[in-house]
N, C-alpha and C. Protein backbone atom coordinates (compact mmCIF):
# COMPACT_ATOMS: atom_id res chain seq x y z
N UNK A 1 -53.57 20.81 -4.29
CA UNK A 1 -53.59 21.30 -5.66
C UNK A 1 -54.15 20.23 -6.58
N UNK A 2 -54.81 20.84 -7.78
CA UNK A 2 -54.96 19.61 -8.47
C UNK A 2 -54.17 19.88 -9.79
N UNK A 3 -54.99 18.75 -10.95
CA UNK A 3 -54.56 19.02 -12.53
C UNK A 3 -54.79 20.89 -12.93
N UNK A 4 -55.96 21.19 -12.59
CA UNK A 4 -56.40 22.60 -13.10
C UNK A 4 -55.08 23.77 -12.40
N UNK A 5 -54.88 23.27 -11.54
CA UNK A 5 -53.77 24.36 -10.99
C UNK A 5 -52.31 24.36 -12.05
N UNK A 6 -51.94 22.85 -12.46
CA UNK A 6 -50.63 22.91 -12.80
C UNK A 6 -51.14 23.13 -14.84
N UNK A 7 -50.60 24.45 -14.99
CA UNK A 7 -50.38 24.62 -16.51
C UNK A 7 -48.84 24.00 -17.28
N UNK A 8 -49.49 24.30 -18.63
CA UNK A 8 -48.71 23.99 -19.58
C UNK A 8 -47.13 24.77 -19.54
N UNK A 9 -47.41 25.78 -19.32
CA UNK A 9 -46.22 26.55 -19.34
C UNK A 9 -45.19 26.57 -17.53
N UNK A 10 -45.67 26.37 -16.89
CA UNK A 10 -45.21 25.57 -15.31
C UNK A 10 -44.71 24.64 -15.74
N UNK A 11 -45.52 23.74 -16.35
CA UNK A 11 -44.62 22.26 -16.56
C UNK A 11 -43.52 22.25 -17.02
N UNK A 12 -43.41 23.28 -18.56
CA UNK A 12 -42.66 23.50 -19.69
C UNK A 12 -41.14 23.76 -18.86
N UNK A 13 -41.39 24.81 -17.79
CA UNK A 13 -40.36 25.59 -17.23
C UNK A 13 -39.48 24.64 -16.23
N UNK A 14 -40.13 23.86 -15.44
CA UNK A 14 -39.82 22.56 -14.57
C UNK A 14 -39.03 21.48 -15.53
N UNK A 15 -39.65 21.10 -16.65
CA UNK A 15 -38.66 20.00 -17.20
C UNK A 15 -37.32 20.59 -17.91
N UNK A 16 -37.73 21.84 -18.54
CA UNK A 16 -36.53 22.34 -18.77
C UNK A 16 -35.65 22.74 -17.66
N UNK A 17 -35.66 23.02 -16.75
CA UNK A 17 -34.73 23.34 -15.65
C UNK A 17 -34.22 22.24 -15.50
N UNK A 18 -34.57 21.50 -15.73
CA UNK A 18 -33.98 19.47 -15.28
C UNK A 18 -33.52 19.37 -16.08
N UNK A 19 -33.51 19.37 -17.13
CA UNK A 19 -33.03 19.11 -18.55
C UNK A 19 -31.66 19.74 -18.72
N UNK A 20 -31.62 21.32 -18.59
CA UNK A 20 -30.62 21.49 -18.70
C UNK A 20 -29.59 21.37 -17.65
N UNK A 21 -29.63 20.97 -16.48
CA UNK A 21 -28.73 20.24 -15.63
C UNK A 21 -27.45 18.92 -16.43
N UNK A 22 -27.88 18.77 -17.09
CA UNK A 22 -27.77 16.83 -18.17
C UNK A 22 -27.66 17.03 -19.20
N UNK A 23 -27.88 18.44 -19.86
CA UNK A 23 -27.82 18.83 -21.44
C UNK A 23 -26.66 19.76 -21.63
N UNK A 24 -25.74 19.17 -22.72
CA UNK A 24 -24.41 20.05 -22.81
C UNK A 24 -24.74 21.26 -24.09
N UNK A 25 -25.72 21.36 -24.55
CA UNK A 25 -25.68 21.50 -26.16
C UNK A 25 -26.55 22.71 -25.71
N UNK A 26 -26.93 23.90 -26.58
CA UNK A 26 -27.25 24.89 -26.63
C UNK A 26 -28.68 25.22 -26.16
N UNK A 27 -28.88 25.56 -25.21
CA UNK A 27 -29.76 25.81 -24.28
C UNK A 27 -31.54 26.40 -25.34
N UNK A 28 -31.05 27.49 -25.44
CA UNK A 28 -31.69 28.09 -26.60
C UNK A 28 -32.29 27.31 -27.52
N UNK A 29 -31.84 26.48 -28.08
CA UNK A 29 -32.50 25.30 -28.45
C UNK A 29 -33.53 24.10 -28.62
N UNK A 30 -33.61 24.77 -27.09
CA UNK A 30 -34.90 23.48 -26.86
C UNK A 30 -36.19 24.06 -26.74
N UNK A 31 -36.75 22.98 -26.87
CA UNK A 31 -38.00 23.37 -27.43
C UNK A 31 -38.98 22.47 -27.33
N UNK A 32 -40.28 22.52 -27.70
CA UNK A 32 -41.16 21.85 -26.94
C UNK A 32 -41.05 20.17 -27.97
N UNK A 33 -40.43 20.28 -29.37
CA UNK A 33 -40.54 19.45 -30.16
C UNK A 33 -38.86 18.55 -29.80
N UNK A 34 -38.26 18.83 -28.81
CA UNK A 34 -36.86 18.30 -28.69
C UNK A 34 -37.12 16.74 -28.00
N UNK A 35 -36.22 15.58 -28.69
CA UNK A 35 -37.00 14.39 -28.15
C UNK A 35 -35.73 14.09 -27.01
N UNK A 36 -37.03 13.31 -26.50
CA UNK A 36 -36.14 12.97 -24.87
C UNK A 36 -36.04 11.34 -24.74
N UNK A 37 -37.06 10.51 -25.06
CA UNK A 37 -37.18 9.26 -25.35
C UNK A 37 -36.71 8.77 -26.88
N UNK A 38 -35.88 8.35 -27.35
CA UNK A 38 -35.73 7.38 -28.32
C UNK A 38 -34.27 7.28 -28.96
N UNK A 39 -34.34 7.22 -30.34
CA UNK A 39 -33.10 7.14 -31.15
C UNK A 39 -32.40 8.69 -31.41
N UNK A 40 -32.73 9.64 -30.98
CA UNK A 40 -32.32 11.09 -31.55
C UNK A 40 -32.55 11.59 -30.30
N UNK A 41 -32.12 11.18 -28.81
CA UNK A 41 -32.68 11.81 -28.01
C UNK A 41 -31.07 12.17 -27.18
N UNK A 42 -31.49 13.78 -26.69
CA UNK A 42 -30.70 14.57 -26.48
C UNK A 42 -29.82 14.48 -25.04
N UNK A 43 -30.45 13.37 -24.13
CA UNK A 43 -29.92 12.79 -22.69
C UNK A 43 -29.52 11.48 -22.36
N UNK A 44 -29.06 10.92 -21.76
CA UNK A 44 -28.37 9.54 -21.65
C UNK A 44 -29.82 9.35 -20.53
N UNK A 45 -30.20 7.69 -20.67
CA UNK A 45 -31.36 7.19 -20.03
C UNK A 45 -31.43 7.43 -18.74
N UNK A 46 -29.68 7.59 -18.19
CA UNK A 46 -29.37 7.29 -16.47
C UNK A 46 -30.23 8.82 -16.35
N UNK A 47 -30.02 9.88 -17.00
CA UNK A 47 -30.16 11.46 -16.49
C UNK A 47 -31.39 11.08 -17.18
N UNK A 48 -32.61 10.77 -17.73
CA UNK A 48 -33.91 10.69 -18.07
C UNK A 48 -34.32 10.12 -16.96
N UNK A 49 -33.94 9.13 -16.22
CA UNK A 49 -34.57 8.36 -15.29
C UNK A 49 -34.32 9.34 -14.29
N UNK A 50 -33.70 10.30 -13.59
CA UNK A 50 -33.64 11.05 -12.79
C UNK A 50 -34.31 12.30 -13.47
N UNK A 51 -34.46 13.06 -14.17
CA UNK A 51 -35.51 13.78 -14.86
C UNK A 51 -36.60 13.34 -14.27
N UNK A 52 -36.98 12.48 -14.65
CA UNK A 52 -38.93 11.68 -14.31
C UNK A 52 -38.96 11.35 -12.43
N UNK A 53 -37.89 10.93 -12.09
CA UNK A 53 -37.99 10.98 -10.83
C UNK A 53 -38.45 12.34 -9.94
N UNK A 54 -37.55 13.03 -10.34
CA UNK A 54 -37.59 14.87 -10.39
C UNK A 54 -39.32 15.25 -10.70
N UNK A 55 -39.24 14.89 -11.44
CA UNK A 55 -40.92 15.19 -12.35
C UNK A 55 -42.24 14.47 -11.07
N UNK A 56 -42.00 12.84 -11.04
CA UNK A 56 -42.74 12.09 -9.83
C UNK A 56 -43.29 12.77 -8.57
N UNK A 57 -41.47 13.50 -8.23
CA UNK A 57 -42.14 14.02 -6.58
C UNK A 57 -42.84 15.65 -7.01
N UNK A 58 -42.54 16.35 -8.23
CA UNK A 58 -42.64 17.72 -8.66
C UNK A 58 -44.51 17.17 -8.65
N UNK A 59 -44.44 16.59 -9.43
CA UNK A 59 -46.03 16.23 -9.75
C UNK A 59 -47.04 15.91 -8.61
N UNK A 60 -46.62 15.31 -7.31
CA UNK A 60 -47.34 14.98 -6.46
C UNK A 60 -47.94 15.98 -5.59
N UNK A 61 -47.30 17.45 -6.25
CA UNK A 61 -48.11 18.50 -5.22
C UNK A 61 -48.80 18.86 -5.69
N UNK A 62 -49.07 18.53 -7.06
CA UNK A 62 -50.50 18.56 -7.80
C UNK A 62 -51.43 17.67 -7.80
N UNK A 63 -50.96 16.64 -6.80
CA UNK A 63 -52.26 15.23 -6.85
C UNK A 63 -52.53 14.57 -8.02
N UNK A 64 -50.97 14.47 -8.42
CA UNK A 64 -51.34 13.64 -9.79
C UNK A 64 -49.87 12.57 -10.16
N UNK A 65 -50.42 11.86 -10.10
CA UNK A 65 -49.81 10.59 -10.15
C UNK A 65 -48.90 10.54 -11.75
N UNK A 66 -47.54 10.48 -11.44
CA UNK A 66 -47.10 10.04 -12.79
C UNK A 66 -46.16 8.68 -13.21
N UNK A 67 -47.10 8.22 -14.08
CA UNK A 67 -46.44 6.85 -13.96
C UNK A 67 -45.83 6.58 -15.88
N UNK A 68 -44.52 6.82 -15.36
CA UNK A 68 -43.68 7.27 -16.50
C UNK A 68 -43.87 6.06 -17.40
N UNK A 69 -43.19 5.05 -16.70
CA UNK A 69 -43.22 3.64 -17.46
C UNK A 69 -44.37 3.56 -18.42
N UNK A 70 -45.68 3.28 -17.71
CA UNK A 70 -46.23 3.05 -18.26
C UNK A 70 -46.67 4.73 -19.54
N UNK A 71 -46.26 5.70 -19.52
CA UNK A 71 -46.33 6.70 -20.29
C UNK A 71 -45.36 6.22 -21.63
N UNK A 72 -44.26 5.38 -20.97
CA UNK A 72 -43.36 5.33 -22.39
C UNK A 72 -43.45 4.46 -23.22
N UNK A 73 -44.38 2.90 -22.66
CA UNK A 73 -45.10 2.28 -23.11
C UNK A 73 -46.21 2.80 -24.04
N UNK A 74 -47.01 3.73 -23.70
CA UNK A 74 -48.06 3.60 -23.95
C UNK A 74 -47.85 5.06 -25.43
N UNK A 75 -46.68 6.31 -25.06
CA UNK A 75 -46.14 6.67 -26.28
C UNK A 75 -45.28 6.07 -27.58
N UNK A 76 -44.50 5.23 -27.20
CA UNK A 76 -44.15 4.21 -28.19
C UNK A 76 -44.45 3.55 -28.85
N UNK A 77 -45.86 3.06 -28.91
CA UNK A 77 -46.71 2.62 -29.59
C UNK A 77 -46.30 3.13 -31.25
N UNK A 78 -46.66 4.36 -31.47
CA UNK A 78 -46.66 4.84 -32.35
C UNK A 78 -45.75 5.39 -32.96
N UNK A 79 -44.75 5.57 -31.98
CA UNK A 79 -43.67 6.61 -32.40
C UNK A 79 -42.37 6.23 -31.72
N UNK A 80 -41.48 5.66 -31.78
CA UNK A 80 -40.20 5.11 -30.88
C UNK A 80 -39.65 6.51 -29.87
N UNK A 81 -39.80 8.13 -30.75
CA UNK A 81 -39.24 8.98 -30.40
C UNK A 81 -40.11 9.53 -29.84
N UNK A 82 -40.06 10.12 -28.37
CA UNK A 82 -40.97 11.07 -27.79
C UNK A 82 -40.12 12.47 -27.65
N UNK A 83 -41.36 13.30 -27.75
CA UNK A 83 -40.61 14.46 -28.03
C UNK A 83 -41.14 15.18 -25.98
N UNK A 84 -40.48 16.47 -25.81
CA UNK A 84 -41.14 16.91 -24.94
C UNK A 84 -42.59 17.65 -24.80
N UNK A 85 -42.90 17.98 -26.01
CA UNK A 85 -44.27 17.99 -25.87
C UNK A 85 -45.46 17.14 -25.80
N UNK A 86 -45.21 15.71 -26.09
CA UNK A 86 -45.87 14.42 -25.76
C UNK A 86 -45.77 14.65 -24.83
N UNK A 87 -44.84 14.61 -23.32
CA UNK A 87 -44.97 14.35 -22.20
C UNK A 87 -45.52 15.28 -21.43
N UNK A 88 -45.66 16.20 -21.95
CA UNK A 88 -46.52 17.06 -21.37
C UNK A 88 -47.94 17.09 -21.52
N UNK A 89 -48.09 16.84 -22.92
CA UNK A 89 -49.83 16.12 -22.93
C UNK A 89 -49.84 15.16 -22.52
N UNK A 90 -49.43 14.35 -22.09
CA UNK A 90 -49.77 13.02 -21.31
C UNK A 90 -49.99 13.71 -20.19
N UNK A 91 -48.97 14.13 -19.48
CA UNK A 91 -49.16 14.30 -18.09
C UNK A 91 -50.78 15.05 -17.90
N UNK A 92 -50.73 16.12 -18.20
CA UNK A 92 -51.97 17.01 -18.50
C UNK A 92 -53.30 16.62 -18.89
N UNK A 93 -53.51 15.61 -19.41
CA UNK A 93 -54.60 14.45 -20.18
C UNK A 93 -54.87 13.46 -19.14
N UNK A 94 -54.10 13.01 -18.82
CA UNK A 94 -53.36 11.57 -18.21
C UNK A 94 -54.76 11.95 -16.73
N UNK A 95 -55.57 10.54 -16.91
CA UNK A 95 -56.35 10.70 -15.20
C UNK A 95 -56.10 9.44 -14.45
């Protein structure tokens, strides 16, 4: 498989399924603007770091390498808070 196979809305459905495993708060809720990285973010780091792990091996049957770290580096720059729709354009962008 490659990038062209895995869409926006696949992805969308995959992190939210992870998400709400780790999320106590109203399901309904989330949304593509809900932040996952920073000061207002809705998961404890231990369940983010298993999220992206989740995400790592999910991603590799698309032949695409995800290298979070350097994603949270390289979103922080600008913004301390990443939301979930950053990480999805990264991933999707990301060569």
């Amino acid at each position: 498989m490659s990038k062209e196979k895995l869409n926006q809305q696949e992805l969308l459905k995959f992190l939210f399924s992870k998400i709400a495993k780790f999320y106590s708060g109203d399901l309904n809720a989330l949304t593509k603007k809900t932040i996952l990285i920073g000061e207002n973010n809705i998961i404890s780091s231990n369940d983010l770091f298993e999220i992206f792990m989740d995400l790592e091996v999910y991603l590799k049957e698309f032949n695409i390498v995800f290298n979070w770290p350097n994603m949270i580096m390289e979103l922080s720059k600008n913004n301390p808070n990443i939301c979930i729709d950053e990480i999805l354009k990264y991933i999707l962008t990301e060569k």
